[in-house]
Protein backbone atom coordinates (compact mmCIF):
# COMPACT_ATOMS: atom_id res chain seq x y z
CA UNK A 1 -26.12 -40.20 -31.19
CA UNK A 2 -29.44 -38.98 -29.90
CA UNK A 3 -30.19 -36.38 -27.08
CA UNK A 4 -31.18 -38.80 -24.79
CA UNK A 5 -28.04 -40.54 -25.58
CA UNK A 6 -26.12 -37.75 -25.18
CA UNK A 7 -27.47 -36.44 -22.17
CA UNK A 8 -26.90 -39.91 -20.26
CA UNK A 9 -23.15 -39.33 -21.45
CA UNK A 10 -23.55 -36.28 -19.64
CA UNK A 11 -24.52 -37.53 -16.87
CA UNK A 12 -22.23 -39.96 -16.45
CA UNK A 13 -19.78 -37.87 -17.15
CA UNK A 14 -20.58 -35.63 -14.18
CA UNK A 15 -20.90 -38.48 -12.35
CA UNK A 16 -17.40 -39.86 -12.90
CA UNK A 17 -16.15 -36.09 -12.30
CA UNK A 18 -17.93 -35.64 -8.99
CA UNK A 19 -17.54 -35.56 -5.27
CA UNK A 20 -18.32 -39.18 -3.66
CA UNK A 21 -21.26 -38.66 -1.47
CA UNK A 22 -20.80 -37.85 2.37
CA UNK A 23 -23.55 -40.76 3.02
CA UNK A 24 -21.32 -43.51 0.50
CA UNK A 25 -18.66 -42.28 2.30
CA UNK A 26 -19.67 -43.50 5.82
CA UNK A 27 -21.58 -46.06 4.46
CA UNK A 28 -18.17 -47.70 3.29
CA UNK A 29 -16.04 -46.45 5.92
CA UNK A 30 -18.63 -48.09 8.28
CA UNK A 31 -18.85 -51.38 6.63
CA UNK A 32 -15.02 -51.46 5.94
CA UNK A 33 -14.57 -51.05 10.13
CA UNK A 34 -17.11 -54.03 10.19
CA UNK A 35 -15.50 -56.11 7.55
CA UNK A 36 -12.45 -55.72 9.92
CA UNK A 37 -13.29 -56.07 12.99
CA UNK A 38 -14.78 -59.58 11.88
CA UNK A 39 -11.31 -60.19 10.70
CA UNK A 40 -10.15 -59.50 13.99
CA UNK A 41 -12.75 -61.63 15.80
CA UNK A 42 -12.43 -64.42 13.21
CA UNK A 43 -8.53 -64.54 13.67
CA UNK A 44 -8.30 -63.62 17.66
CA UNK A 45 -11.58 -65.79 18.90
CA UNK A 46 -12.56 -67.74 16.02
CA UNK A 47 -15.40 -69.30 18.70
CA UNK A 48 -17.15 -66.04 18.78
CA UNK A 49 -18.39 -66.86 15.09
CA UNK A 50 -20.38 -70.09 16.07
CA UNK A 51 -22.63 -71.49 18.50
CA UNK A 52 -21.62 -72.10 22.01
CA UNK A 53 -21.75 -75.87 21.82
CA UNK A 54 -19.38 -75.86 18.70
CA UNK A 55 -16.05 -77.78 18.98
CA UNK A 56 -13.42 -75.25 17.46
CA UNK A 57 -11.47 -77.61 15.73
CA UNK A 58 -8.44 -77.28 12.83
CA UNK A 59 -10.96 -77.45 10.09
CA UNK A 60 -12.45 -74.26 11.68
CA UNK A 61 -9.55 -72.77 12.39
CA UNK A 62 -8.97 -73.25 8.60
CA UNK A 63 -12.29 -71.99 7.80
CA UNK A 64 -12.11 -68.59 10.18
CA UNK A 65 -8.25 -67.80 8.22
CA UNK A 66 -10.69 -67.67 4.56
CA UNK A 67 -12.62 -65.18 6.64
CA UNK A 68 -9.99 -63.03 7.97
CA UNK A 69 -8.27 -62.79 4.70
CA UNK A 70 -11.60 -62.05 2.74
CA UNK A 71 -12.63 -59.69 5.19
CA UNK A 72 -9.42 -57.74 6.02
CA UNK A 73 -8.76 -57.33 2.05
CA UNK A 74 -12.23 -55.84 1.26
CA UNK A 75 -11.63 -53.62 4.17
CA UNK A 76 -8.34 -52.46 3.03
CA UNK A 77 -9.43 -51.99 -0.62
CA UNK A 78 -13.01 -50.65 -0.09
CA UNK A 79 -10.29 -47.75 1.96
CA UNK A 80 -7.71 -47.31 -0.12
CA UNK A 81 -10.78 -46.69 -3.68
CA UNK A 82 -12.21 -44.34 -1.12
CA UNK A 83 -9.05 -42.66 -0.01
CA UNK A 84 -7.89 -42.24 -3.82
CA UNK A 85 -11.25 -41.19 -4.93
CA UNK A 86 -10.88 -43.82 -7.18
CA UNK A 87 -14.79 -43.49 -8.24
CA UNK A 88 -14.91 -46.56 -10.63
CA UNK A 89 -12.63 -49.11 -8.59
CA UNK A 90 -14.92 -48.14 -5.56
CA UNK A 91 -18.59 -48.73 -7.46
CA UNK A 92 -17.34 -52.36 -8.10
CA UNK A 93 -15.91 -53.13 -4.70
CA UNK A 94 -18.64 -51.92 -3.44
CA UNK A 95 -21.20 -53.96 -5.46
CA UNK A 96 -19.04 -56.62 -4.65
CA UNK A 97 -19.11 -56.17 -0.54
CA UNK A 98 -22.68 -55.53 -0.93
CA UNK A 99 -22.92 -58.98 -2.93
CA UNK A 100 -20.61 -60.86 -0.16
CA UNK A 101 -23.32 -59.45 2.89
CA UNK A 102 -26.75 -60.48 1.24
CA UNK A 103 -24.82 -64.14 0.66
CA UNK A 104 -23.88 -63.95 4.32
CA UNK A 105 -27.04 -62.93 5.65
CA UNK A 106 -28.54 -65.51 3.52
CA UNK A 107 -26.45 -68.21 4.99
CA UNK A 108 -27.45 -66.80 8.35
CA UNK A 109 -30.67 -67.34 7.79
CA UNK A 110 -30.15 -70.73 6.21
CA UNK A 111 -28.67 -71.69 9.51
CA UNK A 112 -30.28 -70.25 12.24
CA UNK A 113 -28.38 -67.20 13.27
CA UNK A 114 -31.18 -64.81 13.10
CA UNK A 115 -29.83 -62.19 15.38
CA UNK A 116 -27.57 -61.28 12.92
CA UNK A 117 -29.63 -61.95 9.63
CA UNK A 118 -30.86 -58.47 9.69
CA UNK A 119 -27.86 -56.21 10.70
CA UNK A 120 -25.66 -58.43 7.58
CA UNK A 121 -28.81 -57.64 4.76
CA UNK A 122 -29.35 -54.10 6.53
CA UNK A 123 -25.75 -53.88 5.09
CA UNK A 124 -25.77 -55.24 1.77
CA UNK A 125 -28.91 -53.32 1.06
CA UNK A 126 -26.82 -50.04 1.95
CA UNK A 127 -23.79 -50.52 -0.20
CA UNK A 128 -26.27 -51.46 -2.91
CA UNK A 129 -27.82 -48.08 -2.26
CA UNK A 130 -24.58 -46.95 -2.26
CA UNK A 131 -23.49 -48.44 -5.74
CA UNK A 132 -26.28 -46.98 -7.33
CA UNK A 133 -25.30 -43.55 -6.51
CA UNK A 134 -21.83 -44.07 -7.32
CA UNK A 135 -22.77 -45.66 -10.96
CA UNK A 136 -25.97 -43.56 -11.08
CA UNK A 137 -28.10 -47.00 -11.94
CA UNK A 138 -29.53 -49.79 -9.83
CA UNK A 139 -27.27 -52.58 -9.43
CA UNK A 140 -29.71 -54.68 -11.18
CA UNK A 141 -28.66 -52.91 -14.38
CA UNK A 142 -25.57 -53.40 -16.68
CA UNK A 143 -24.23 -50.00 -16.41
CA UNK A 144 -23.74 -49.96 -12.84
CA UNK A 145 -21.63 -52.83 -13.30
CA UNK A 146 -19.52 -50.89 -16.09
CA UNK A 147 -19.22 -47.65 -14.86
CA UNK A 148 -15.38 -47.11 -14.73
């Protein structure tokens, strides 16, 4: 093993062994409440999630339930990794969530709904920012996705 190599170990080591961050924190205790409360919205006023002139039909209905079980999971889980300080569970829900909002945003933006475009990629951005200092490396790397 070289230094370099070893010293990475290190690193990672430390990494594994630390404190989360007080900014990952919030950043996935915020995006958790989000994830949520679009459950909430999804399941209690499915209409809010479309345009005004949409027909909320059984198909959407349908649709909304995927949503409120997707969301409400992610929420619970991103919690309970950050409650149990379970550091390498976290990193890949995380990556995950932050994988899930530049899709959404990306669909926004596909169709139409540019007032919330930005606030959905502001989002993914953050818990990719927030992956990389719970791995130590840019998601765009393998080791942030096997940091454990």
């Amino acid at each position: 093993m070289t230094l370099a190599e070893a010293a990475t170990r290190a690193d990672n080591t430390r990494l594994a062994n630390s404190e989360i961050p007080w900014f990952v924190s919030t950043i996935v205790v915020l995006g958790a409440f989000l994830m949520a409360m679009g459950a909430v919205i999804a399941l209690v006023h499915p209409a809010m999630l479309v345009s005004t002139d949409a027909e909320i039909t059984g198909a959407v209905r349908v649709y909304a339930g995927y949503l409120v079980s997707r969301n409400f999971a992610v929420a619970v889980l991103l919690v309970a990794a950050l409650g149990l300080r379970a550091r390498g569970v976290l990193n890949t829900l995380v990556l995950l969530t932050a994988c899930i909002q530049i899709l959404d945003a990306g669909l926004d933006c596909w169709e139409g709904r540019w007032a919330v475009a930005p606030g959905v990629a502001i989002l993914g951005v953050l818990f990719f920012v927030a992956a990389w200092r719970l791995s130590g490396y840019p998601f765009w790397k393998m080791a942030a996705w096997r940091q454990g």
